[in-house]
N, C-alpha and C. Protein backbone atom coordinates (compact mmCIF):
# COMPACT_ATOMS: atom_id res chain seq x y z
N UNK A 1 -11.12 182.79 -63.77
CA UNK A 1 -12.00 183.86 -63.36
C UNK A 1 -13.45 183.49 -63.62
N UNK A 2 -13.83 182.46 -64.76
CA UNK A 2 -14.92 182.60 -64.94
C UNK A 2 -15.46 181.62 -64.04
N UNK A 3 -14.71 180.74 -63.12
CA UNK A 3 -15.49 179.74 -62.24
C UNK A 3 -15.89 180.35 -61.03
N UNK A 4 -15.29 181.90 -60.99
CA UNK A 4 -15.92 182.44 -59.70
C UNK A 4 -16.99 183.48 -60.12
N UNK A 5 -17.23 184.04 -60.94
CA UNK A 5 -17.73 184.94 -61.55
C UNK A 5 -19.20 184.85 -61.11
N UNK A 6 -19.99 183.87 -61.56
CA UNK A 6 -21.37 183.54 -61.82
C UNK A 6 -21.63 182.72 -60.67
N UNK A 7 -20.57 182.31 -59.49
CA UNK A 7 -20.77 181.26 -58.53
C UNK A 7 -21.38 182.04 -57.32
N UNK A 8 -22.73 181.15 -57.03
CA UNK A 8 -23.59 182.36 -55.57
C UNK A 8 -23.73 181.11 -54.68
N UNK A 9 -22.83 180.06 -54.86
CA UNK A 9 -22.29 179.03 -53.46
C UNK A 9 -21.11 180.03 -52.68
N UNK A 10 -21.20 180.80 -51.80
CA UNK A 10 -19.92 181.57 -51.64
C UNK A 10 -18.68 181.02 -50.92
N UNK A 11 -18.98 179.23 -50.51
CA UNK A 11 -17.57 178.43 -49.98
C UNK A 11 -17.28 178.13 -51.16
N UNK A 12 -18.13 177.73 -52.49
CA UNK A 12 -17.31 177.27 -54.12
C UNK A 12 -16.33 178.55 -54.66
N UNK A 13 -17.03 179.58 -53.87
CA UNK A 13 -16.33 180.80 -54.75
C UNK A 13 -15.03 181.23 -54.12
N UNK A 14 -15.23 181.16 -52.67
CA UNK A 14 -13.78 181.38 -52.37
C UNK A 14 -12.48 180.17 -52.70
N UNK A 15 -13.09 179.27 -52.73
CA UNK A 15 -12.48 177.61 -53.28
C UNK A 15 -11.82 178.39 -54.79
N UNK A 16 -12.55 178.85 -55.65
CA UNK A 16 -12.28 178.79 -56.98
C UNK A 16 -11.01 180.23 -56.75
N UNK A 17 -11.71 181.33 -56.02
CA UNK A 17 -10.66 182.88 -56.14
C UNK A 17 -9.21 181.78 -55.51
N UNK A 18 -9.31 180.99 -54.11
CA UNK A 18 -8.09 180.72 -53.88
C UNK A 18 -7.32 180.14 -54.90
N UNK A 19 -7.89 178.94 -55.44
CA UNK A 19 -7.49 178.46 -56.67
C UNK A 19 -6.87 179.47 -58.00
N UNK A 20 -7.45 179.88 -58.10
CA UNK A 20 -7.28 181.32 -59.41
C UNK A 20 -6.21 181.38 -58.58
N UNK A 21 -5.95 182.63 -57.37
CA UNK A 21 -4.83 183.54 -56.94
C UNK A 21 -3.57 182.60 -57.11
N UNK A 22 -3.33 181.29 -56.62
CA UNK A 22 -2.38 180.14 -55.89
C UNK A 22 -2.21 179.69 -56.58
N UNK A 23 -2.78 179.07 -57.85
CA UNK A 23 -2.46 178.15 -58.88
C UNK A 23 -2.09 178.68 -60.01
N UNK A 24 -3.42 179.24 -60.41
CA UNK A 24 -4.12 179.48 -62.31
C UNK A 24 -2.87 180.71 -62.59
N UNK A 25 -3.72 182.12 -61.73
CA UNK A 25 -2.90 183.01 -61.90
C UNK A 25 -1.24 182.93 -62.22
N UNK A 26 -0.35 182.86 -61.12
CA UNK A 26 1.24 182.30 -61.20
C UNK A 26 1.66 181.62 -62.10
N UNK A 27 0.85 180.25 -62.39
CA UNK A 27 1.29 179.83 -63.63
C UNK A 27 1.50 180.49 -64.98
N UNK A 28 0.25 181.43 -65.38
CA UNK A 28 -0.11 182.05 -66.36
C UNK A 28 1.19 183.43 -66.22
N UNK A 29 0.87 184.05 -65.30
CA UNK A 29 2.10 185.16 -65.07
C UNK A 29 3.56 184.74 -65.34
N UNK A 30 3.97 183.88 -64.84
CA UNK A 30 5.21 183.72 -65.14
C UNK A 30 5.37 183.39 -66.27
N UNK A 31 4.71 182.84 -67.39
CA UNK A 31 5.00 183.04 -68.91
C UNK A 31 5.19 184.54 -69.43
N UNK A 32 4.44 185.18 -68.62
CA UNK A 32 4.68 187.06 -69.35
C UNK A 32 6.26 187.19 -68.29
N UNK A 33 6.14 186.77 -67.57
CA UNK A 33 7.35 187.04 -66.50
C UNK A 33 8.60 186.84 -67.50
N UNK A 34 8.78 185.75 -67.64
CA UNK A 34 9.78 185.38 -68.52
C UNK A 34 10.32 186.04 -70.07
N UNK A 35 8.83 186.08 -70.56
CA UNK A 35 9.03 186.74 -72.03
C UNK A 35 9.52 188.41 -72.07
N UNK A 36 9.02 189.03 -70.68
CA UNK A 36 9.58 190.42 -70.98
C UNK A 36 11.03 190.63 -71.13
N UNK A 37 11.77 190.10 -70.29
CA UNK A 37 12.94 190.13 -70.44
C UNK A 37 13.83 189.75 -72.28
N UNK A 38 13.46 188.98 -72.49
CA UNK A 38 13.88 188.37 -74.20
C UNK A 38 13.79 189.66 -74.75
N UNK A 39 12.96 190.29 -75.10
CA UNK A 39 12.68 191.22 -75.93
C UNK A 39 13.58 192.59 -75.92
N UNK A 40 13.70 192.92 -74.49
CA UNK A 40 15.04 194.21 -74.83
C UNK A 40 14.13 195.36 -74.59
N UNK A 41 12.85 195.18 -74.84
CA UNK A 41 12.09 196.74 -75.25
C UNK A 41 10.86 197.00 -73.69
N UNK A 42 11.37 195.92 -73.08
CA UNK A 42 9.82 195.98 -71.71
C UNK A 42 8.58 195.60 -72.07
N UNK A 43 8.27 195.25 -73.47
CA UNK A 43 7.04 194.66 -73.99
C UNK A 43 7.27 193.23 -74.45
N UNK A 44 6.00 192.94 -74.72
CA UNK A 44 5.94 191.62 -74.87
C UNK A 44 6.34 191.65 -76.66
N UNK A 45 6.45 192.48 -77.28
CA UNK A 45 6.39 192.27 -78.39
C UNK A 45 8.46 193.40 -78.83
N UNK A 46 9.07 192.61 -79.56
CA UNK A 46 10.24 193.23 -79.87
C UNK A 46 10.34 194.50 -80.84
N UNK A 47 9.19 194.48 -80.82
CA UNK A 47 9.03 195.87 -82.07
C UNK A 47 8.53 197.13 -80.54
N UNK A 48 8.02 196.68 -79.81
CA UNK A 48 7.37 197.53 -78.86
C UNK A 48 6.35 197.71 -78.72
N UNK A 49 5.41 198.73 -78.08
CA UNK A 49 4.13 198.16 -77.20
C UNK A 49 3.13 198.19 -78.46
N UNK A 50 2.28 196.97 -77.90
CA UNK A 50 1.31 196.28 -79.58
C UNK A 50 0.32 196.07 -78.28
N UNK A 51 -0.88 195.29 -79.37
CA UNK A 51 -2.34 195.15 -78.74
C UNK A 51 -2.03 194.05 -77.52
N UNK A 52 -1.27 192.98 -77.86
CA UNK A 52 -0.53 192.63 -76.39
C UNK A 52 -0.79 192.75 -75.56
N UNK A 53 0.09 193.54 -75.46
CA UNK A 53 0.68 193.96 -74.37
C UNK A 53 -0.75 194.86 -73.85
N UNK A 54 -1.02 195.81 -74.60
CA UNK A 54 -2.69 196.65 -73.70
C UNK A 54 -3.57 195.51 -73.36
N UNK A 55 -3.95 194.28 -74.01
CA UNK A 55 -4.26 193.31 -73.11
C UNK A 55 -3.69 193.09 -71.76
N UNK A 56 -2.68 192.43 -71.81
CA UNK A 56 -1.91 192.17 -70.82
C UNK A 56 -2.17 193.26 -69.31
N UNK A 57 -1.99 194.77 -70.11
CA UNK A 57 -2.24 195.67 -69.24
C UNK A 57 -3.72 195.07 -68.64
N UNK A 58 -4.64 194.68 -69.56
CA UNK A 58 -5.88 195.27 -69.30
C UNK A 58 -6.64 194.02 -68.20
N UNK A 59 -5.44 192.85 -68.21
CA UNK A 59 -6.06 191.83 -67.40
C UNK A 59 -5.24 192.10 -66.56
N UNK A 60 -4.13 192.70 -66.38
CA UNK A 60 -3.44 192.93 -64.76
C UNK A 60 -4.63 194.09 -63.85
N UNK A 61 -4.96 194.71 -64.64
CA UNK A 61 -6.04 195.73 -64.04
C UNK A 61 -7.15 195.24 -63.39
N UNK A 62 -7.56 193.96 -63.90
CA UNK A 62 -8.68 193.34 -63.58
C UNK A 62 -9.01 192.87 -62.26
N UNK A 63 -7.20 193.35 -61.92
CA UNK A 63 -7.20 192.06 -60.68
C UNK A 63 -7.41 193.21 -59.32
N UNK A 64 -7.57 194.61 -59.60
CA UNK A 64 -8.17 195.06 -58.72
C UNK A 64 -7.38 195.46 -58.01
N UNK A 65 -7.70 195.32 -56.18
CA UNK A 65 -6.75 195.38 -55.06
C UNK A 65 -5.88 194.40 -54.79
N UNK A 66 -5.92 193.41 -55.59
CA UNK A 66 -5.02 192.13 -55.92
C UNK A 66 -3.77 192.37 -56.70
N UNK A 67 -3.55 193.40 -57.44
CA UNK A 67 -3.05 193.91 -58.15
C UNK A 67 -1.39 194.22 -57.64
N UNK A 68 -1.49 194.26 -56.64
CA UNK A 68 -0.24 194.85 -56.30
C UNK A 68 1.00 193.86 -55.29
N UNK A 69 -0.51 193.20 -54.64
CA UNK A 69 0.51 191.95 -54.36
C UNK A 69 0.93 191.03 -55.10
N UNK A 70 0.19 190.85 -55.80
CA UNK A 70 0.37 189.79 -57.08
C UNK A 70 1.28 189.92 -58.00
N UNK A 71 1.95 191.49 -58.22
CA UNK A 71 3.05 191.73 -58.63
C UNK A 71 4.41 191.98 -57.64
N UNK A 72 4.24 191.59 -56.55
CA UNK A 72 5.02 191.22 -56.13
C UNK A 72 5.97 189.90 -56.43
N UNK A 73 5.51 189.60 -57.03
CA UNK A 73 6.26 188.13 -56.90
C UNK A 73 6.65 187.81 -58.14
N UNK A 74 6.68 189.05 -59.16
CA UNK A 74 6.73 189.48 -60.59
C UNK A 74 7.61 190.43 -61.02
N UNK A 75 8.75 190.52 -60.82
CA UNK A 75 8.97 191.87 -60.80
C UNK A 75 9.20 192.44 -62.18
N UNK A 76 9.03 191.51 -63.34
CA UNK A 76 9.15 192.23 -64.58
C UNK A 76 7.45 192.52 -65.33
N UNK A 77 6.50 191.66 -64.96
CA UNK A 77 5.20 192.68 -64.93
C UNK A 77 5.06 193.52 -64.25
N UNK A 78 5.88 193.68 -63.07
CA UNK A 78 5.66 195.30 -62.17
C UNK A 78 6.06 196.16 -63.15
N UNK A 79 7.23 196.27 -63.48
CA UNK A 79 7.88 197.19 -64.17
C UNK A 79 7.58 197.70 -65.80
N UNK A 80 6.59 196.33 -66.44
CA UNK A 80 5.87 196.53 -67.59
C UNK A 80 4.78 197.11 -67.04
N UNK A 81 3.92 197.19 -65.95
CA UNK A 81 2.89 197.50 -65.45
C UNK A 81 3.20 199.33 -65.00
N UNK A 82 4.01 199.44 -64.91
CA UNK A 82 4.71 200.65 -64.68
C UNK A 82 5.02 201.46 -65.52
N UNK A 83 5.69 200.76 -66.32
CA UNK A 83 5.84 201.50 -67.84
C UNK A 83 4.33 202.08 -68.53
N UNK A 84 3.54 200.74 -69.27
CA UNK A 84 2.22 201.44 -69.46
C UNK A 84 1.80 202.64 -68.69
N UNK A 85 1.84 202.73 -68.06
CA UNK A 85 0.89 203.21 -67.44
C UNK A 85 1.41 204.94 -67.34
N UNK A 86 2.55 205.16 -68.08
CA UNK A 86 3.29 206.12 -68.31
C UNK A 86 2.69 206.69 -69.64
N UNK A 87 2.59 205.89 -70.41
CA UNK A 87 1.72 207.02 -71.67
C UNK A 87 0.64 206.96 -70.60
N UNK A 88 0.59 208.60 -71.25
CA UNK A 88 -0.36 209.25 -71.26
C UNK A 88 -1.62 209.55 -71.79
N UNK A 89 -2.34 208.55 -72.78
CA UNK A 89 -3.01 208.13 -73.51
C UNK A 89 -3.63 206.66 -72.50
N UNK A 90 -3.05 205.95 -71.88
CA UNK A 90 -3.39 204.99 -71.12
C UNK A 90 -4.01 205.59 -69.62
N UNK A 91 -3.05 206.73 -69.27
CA UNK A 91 -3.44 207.59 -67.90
C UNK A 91 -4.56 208.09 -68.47
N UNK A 92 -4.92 208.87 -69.30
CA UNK A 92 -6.34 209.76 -69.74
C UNK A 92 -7.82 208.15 -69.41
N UNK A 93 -7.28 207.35 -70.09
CA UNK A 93 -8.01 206.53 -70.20
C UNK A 93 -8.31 205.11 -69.03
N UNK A 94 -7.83 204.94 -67.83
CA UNK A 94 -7.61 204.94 -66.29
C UNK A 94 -8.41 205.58 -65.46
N UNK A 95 -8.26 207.42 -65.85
CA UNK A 95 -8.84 208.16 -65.23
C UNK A 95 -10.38 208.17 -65.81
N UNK A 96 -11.13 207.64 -66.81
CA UNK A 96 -12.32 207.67 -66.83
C UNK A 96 -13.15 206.11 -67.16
N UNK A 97 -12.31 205.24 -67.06
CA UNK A 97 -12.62 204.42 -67.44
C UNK A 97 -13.40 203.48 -65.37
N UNK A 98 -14.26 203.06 -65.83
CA UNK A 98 -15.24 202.53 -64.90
C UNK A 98 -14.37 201.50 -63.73
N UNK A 99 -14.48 201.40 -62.69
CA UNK A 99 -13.86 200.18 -61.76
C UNK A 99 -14.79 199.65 -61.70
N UNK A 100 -14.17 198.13 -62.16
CA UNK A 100 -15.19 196.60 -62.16
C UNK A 100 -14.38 195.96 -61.48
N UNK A 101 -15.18 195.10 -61.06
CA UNK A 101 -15.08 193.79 -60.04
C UNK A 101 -14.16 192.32 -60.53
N UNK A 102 -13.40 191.86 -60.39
CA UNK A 102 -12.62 190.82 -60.80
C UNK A 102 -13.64 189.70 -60.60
């Protein structure tokens, strides 16, 4: 993310988002992909939902309108992504919290 971030070449930047979406991203996801399942509880952590995992939430969020295809191809961050988002303490905080730009 951070090689597109600050980039105002805008053929380097779409170079770097394709890169991110096709490469970086997938690789990185499928390590959470894998680990949810082990645990039994839908979190990344076997005790249940920890700072983690609200990370985890908080960089799937990042990804914007990207967000949904990208869990397509995920289906156990969909369903952790789903879960969060069920407290209600995370919904309060969704609903006022600012939309930024990936």
């Amino acid at each position: 993310a951070r090689a597109f971030r600050g980039e105002t070449d805008e053929e380097r930047k779409k170079e770097a988002i394709h890169k991110f979406q096709t490469e970086t991203a997938p690789k990185n996801l499928s390590l959470f992909e894998a680990r949810l399942p082990k645990t039994g509880t839908g979190f990344l952590s076997t005790s249940g939902l920890s700072y983690a995992d609200l990370h985890l939430f908080a960089l799937l969020e990042a990804f914007g309108d990207q967000k949904t295809s990208t869990l397509e191809h995920f289906p156990n961050l969909k369903k952790f992504d789903e879960n969060i988002k069920k407290n209600s303490r995370i919904t309060e905080w969704l609903a006022r919290s600012p939309v930024t730009e990936f």
